[in-house]
Protein backbone atom coordinates (compact mmCIF):
# COMPACT_ATOMS: atom_id res chain seq x y z
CA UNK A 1 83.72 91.47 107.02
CA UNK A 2 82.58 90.85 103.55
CA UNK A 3 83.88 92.31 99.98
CA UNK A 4 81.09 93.72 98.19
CA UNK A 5 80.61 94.87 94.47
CA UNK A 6 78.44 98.12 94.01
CA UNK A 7 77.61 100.10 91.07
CA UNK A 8 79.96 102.83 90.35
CA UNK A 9 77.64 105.05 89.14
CA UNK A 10 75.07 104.71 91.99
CA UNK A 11 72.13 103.46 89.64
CA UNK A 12 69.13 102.07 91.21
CA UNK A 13 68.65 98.97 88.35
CA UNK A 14 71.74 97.03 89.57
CA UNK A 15 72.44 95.11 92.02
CA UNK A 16 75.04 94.68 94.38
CA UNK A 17 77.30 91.27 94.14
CA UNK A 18 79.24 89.56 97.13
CA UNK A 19 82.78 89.12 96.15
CA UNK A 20 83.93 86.90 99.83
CA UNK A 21 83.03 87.11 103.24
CA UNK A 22 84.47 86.26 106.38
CA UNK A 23 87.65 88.18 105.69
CA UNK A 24 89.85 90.23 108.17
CA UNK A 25 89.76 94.08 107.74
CA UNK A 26 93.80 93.71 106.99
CA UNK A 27 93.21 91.04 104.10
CA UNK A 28 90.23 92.86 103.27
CA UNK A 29 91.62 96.58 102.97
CA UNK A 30 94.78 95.03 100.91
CA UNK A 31 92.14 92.68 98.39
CA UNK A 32 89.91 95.82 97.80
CA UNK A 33 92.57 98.07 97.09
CA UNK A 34 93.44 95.85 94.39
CA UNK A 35 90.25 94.90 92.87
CA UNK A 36 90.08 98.90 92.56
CA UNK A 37 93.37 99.38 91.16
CA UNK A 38 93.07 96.40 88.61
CA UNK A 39 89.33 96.81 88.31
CA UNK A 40 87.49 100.28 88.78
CA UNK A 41 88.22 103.31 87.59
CA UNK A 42 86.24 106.71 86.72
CA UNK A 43 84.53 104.93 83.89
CA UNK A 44 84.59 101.33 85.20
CA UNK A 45 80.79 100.51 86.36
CA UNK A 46 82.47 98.28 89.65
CA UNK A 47 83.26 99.86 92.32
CA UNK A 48 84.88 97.47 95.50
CA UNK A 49 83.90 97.98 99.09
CA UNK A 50 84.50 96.56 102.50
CA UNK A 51 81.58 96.30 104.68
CA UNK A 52 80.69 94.65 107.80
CA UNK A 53 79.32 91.21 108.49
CA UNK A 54 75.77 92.67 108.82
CA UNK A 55 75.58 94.36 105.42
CA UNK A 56 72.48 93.19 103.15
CA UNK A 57 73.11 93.35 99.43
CA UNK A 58 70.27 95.49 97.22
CA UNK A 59 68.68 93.42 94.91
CA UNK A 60 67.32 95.20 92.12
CA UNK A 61 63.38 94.10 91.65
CA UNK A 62 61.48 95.51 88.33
């Protein structure tokens, strides 16, 4: 499973980052909930997500 950073605000101009990969869904449950806590918020512009192995990152192209 990988950790992925999307934008909060669902904006087409930015791109998604990989935070790890390879994780467990137990590990990676527990490390998302805290990059949200500690991280993300209503106003924040992260937002953390688990996804699986076969998830492709956007990339944002002008």
């Amino acid at each position: 499973m990988k950790i992925v950073c999307i934008d909060n605000f669902d904006r087409e101009s930015v791109s998604d980052k990989l935070v790890c990969e390879n994780v467990s869904e137990h590990y990676g449950n527990a490390i998302v909930d805290f990059l949200n806590e500690k991280f993300s918020g209503d106003y924040s512009s992260d937002f953390y997500k688990l996804t699986d192995d076969k998830y492709e990152l956007y990339k944002w192209e002008p």
